[in-house]
N, C-alpha and C. Protein backbone atom coordinates (compact mmCIF):
# COMPACT_ATOMS: atom_id res chain seq x y z
N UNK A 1 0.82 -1.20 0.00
CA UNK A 1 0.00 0.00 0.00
C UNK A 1 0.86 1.26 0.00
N UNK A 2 1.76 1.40 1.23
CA UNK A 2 2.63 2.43 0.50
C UNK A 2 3.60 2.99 -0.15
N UNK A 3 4.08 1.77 -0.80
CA UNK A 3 4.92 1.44 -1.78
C UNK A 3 4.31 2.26 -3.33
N UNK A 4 3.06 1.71 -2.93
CA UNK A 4 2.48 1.95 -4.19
C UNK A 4 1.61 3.49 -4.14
N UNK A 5 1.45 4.22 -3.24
CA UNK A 5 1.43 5.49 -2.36
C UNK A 5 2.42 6.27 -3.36
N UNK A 6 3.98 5.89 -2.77
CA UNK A 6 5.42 6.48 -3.21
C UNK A 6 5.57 6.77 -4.71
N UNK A 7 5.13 5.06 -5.33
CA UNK A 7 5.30 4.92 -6.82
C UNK A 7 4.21 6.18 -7.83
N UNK A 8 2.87 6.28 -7.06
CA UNK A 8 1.86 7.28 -7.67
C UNK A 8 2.25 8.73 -7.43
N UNK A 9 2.77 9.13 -5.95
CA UNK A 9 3.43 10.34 -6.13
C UNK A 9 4.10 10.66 -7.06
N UNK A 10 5.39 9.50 -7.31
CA UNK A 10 6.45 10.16 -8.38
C UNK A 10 5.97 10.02 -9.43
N UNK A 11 4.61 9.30 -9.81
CA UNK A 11 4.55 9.50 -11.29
C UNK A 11 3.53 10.62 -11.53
N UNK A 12 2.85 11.09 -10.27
CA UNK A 12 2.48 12.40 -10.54
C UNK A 12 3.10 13.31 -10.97
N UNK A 13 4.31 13.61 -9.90
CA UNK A 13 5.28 14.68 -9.36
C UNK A 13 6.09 14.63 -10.77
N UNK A 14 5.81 13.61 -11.54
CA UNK A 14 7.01 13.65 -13.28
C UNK A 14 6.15 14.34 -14.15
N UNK A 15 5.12 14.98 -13.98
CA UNK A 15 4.46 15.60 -14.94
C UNK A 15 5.36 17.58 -14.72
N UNK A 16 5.74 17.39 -13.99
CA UNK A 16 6.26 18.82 -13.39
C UNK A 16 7.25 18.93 -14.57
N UNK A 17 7.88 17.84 -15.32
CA UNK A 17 8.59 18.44 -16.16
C UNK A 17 8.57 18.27 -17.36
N UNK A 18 7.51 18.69 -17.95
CA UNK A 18 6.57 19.05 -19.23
C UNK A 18 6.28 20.42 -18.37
N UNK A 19 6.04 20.96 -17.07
CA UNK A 19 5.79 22.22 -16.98
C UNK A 19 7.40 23.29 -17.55
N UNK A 20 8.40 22.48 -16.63
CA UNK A 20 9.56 22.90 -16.72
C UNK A 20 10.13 23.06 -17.96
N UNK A 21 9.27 22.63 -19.34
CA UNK A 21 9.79 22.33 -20.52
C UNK A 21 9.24 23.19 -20.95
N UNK A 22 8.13 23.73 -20.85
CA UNK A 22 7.20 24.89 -21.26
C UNK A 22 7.83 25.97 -20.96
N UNK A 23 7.93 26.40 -19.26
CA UNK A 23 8.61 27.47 -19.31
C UNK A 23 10.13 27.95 -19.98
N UNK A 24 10.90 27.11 -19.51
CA UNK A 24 12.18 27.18 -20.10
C UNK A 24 12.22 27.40 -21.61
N UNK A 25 11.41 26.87 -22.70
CA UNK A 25 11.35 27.28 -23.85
C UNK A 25 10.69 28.63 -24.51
N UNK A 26 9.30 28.98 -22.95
CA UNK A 26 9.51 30.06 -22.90
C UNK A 26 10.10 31.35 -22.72
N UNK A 27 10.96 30.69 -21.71
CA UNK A 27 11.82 31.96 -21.15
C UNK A 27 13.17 32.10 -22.57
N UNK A 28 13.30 31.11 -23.37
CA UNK A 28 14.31 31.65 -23.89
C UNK A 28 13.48 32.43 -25.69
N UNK A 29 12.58 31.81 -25.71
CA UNK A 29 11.86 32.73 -26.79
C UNK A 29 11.64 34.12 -25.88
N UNK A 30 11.56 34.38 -24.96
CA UNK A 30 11.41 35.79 -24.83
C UNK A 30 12.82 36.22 -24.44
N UNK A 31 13.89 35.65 -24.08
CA UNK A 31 14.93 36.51 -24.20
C UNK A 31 15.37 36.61 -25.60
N UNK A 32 15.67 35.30 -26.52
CA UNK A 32 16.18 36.01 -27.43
C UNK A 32 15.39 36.22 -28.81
N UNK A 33 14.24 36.02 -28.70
CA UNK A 33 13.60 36.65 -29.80
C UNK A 33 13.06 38.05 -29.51
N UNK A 34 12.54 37.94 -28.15
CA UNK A 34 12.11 39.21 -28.36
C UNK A 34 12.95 40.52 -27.08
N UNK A 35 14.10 39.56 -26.55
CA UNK A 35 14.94 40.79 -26.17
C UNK A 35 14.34 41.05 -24.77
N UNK A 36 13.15 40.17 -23.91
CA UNK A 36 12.77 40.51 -22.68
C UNK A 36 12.32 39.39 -21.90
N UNK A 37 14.13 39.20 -21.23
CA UNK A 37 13.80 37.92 -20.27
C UNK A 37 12.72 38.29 -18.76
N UNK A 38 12.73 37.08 -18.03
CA UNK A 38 11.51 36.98 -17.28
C UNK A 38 12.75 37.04 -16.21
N UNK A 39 12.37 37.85 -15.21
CA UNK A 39 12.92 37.53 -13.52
C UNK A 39 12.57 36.05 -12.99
N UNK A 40 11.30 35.64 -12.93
CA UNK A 40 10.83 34.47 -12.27
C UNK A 40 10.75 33.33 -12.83
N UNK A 41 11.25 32.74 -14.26
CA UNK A 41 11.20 31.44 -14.92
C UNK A 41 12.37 30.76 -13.81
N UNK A 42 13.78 31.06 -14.24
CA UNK A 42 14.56 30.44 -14.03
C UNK A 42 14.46 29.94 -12.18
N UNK A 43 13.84 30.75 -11.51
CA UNK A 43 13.66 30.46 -9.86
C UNK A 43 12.76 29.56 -10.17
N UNK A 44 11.39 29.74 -10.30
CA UNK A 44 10.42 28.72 -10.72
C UNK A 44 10.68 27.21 -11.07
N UNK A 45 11.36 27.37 -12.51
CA UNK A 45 12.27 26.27 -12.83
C UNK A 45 12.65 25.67 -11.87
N UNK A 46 14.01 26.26 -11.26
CA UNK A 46 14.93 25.61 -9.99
C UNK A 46 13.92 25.23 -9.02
N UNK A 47 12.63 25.88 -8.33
CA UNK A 47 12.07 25.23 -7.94
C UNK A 47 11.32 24.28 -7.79
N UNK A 48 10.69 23.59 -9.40
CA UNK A 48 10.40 22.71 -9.59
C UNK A 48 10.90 21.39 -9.74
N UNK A 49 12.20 21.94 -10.31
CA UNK A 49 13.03 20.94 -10.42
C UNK A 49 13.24 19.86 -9.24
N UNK A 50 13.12 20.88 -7.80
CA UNK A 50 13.82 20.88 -6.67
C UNK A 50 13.21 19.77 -6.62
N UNK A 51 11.94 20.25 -6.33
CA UNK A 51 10.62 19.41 -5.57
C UNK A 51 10.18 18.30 -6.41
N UNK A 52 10.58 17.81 -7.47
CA UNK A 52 10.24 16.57 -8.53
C UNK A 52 11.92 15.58 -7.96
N UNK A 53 12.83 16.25 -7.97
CA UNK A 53 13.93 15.19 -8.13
C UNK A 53 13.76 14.91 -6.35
N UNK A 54 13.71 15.71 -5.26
CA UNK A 54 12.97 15.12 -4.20
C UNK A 54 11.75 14.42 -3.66
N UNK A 55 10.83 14.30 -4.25
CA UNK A 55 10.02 13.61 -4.07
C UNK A 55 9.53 12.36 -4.97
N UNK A 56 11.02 12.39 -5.99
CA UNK A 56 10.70 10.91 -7.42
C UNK A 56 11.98 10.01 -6.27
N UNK A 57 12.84 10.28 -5.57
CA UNK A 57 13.79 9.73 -5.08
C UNK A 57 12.87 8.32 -3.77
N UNK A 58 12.38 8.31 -3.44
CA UNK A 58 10.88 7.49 -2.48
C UNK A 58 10.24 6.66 -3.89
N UNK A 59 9.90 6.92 -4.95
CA UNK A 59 9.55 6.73 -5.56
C UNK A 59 10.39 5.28 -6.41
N UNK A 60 11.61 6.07 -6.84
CA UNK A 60 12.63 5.28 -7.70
C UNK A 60 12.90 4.13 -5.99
N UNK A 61 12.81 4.22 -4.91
CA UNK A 61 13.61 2.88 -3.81
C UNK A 61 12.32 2.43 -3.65
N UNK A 62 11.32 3.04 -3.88
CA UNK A 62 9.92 1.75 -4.00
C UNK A 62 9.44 0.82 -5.12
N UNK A 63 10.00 1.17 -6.29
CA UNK A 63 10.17 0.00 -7.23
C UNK A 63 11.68 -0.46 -7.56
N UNK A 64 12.88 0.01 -6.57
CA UNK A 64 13.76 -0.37 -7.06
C UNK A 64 14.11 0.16 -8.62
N UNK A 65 13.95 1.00 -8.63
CA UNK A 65 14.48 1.29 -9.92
C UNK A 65 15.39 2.46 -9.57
N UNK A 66 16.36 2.62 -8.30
CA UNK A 66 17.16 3.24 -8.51
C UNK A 66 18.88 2.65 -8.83
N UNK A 67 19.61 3.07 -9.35
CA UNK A 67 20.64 2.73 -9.65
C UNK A 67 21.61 1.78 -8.26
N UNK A 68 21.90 0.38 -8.79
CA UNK A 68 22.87 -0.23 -8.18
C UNK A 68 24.27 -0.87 -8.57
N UNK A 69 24.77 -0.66 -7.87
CA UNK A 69 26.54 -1.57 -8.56
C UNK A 69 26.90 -2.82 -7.85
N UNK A 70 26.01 -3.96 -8.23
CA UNK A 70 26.05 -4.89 -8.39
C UNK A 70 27.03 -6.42 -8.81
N UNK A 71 28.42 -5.69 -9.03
CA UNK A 71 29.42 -6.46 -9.52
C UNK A 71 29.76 -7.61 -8.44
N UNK A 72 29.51 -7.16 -7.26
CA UNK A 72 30.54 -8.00 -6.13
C UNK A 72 29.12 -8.98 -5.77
N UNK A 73 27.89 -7.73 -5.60
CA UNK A 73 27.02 -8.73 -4.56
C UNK A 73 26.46 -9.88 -5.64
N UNK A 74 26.34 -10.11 -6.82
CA UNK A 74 25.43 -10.92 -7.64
C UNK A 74 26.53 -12.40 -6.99
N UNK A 75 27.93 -11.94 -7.50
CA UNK A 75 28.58 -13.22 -7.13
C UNK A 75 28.73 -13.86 -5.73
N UNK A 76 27.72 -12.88 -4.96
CA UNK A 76 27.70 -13.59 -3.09
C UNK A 76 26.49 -14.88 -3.22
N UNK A 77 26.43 -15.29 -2.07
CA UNK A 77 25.97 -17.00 -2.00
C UNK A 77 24.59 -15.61 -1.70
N UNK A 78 23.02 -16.69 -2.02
CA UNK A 78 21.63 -15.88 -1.91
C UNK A 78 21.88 -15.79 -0.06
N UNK A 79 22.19 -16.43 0.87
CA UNK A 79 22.17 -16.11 2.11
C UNK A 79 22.85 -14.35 2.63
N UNK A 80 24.37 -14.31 1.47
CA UNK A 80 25.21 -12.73 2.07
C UNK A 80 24.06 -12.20 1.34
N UNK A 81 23.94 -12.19 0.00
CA UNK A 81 23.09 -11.33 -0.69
C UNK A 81 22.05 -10.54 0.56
N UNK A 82 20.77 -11.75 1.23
CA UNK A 82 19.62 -11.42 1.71
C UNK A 82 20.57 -10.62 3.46
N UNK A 83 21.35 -10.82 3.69
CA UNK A 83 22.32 -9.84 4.63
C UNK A 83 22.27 -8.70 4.28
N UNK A 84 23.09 -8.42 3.49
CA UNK A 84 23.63 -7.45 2.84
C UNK A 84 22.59 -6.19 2.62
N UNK A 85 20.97 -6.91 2.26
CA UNK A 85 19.80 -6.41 1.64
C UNK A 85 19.40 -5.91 2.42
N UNK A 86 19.24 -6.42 3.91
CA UNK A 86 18.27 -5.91 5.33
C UNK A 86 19.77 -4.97 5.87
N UNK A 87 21.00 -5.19 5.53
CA UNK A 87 22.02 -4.38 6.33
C UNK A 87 21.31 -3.08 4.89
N UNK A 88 21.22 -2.89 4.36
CA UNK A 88 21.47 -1.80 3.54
C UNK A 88 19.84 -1.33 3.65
N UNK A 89 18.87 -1.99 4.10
CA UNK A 89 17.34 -1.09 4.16
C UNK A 89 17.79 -0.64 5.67
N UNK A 90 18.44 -1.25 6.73
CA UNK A 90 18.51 -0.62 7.98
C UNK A 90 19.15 0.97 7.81
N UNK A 91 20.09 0.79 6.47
CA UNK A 91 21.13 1.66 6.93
C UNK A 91 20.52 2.85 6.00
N UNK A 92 19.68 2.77 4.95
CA UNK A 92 18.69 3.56 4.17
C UNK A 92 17.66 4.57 5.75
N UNK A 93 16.95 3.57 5.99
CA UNK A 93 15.84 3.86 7.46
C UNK A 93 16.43 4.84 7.97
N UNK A 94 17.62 4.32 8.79
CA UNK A 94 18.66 4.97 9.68
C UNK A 94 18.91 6.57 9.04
N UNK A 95 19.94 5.96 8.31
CA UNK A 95 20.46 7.69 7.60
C UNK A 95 19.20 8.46 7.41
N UNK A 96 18.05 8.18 7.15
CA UNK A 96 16.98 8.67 6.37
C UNK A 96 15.97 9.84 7.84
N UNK A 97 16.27 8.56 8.82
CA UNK A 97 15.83 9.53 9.83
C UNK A 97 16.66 10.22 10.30
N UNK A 98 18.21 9.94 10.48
CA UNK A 98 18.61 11.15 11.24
C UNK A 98 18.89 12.39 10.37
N UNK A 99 18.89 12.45 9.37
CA UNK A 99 18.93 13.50 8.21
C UNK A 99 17.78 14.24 8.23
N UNK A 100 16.47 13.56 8.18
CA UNK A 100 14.84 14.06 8.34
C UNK A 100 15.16 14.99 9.87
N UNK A 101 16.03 14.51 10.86
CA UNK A 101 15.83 15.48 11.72
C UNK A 101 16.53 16.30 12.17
N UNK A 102 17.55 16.10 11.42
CA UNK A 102 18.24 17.68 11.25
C UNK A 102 17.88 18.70 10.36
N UNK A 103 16.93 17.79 9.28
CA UNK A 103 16.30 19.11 8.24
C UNK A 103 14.89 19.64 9.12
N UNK A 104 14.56 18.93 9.97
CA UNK A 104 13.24 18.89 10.49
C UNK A 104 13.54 20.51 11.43
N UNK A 105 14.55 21.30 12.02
CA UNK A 105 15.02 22.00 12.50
C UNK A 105 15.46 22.92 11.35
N UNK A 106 15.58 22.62 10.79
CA UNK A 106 15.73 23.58 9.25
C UNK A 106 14.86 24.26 8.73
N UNK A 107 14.19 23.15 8.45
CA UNK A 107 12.30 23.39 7.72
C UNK A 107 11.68 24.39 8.72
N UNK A 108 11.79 24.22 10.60
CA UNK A 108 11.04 25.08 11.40
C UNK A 108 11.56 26.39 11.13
N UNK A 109 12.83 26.28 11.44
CA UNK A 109 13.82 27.76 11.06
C UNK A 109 13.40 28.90 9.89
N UNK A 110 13.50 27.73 8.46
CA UNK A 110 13.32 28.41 7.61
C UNK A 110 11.33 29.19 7.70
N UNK A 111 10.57 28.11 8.14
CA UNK A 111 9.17 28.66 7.90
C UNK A 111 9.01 29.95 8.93
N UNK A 112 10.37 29.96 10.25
CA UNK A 112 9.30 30.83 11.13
C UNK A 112 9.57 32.13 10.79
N UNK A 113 10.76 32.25 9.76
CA UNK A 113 11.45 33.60 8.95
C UNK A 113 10.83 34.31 8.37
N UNK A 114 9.72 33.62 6.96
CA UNK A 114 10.08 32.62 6.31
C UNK A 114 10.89 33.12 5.69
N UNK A 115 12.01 31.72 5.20
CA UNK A 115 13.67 32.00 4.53
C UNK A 115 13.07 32.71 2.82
N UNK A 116 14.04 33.40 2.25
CA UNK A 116 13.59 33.28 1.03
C UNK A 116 15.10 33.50 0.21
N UNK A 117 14.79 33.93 -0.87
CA UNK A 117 15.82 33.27 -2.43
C UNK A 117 16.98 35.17 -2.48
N UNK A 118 16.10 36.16 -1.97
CA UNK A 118 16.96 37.34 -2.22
C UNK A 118 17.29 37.89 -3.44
N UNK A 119 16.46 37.33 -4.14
CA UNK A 119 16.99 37.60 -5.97
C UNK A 119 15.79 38.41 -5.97
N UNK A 120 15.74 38.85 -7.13
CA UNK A 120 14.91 40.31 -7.71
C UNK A 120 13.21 39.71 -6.97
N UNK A 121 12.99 38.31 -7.41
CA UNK A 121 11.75 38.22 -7.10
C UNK A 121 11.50 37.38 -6.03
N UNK A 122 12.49 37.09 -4.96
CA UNK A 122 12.58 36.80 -3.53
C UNK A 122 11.47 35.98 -2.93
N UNK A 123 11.50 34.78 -3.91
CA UNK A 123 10.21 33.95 -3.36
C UNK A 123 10.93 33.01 -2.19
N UNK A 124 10.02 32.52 -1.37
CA UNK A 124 10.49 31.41 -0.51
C UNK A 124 10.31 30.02 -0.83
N UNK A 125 10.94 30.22 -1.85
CA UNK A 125 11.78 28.86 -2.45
C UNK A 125 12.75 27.83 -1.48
N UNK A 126 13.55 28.61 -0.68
CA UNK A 126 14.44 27.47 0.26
C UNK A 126 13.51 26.96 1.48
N UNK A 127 12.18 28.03 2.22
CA UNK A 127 11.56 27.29 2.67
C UNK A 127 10.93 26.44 2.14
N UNK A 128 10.00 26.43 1.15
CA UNK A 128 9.24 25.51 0.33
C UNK A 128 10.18 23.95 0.42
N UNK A 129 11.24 24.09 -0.17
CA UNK A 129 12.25 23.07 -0.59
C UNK A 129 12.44 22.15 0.89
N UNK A 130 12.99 22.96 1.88
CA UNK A 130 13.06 22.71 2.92
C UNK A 130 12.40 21.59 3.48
N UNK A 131 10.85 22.33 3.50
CA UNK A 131 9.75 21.26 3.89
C UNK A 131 9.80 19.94 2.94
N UNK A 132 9.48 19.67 2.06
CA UNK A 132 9.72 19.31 0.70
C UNK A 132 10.75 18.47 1.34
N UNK A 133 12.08 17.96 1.31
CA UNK A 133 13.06 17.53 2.12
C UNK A 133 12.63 16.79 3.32
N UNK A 134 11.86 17.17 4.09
CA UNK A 134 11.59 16.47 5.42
C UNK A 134 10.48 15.56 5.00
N UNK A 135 10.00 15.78 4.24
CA UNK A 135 8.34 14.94 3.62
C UNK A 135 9.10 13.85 3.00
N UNK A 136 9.98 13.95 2.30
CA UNK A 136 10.66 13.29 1.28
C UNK A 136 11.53 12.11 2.38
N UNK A 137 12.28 12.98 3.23
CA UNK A 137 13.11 12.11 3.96
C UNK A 137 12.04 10.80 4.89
N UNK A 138 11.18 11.27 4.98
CA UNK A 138 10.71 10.45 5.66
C UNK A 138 9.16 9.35 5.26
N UNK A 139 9.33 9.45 3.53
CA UNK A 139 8.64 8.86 2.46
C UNK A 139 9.57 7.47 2.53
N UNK A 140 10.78 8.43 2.40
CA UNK A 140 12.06 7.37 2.11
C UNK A 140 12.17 6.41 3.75
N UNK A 141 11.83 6.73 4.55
CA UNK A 141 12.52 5.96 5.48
C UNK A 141 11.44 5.09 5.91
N UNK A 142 10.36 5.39 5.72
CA UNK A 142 9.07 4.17 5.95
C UNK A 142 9.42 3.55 4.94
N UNK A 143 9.40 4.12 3.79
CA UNK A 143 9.53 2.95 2.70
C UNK A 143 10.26 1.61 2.69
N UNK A 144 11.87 2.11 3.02
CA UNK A 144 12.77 1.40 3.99
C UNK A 144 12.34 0.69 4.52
N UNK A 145 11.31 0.88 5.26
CA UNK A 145 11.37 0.29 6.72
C UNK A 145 10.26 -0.84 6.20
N UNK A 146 9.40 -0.41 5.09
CA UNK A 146 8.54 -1.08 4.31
C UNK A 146 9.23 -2.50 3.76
N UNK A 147 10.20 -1.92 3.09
CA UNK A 147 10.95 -3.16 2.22
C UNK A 147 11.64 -4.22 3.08
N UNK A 148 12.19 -3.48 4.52
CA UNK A 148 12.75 -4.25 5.28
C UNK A 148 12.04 -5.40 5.89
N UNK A 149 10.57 -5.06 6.11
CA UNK A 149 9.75 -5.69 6.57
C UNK A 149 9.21 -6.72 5.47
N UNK A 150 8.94 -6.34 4.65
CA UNK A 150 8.68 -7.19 3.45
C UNK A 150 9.66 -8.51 3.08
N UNK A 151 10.57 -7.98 2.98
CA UNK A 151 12.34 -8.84 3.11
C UNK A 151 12.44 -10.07 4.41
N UNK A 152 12.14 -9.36 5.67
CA UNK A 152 11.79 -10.29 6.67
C UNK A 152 11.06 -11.39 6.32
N UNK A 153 9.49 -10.81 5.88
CA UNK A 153 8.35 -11.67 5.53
C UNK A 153 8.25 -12.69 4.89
N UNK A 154 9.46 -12.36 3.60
CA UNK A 154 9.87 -13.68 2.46
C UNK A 154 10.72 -14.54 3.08
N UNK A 155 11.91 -14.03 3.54
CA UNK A 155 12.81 -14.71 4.21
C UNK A 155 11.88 -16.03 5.41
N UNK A 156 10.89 -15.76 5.91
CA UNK A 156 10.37 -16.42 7.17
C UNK A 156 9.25 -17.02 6.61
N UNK A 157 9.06 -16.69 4.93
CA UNK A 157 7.95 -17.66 4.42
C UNK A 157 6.53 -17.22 5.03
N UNK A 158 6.32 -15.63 5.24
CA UNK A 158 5.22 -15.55 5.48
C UNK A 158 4.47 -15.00 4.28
């Protein structure tokens, strides 16, 4: 269930860049055809960007479709392999929360400011992101904690 939660976010959250494709082709037809770039594409942009490659990352470790280097473990016996698998969702979980809570002090910081970007059109982009980050970190660490459990389940034949 929320595996498949993770997987529908990110394939929502991938439509963001067909937005990002729009603007950006906008922003450069109006700089150089007609000589009058935009203050707010390129922040916009960066902000979308932000918030798609953070919240597809939960996404890509719930179907496994994120990148692995695989050379050493394929040739381990299936027993190191299924080790190796629950040592590396613990250590996903782990990192995932203590990172979530040092941004979690970040995210408060930045909202009670709120932080913002300081450029001509000074949106609060690093808070946005911020939050964004802590949601994310901790998509990722249930998920983890999802797979780990799942991993158990096969292993014990349930």
């Amino acid at each position: 269930m929320f595996t498949l939660f993770n997987q529908r976010l990110g394939n929502a959250v991938s439509y963001v860049y067909a937005v990002i494709a729009v603007l950006t082709f906008g922003e450069v037809c109006a700089r150089y055809f007609f000589n009058a770039p935009t203050q707010w594409t390129t922040e916009l942009v960066i902000l979308l960007a932000g918030i798609h490659y953070l919240l597809s990352g939960p996404q890509a470790y719930a179907s496994n479709g994120h990148i692995r280097i695989t050379v050493l473990y394929d040739k381990l016996p299936a027993r190191v392999q299924y080790l190796l698998t629950l040592f590396e969702r613990g250590v996903v979980a782990v990192t995932c929360c203590m990172v979530g809570y040092w941004a979690l002090f970040q995210a408060e910081r930045a909202l009670g400011i709120p932080e913002r970007t300081g450029t001509n059109w000074n949106t609060t982009s690093p808070t946005i992101l911020k939050v964004i980050l802590c949601v994310s970190l901790a998509l990722f660490a249930v998920q983890a904690i999802v797979h780990l459990l799942k991993d158990i389940g096969r292993r014990n034949g349930s």
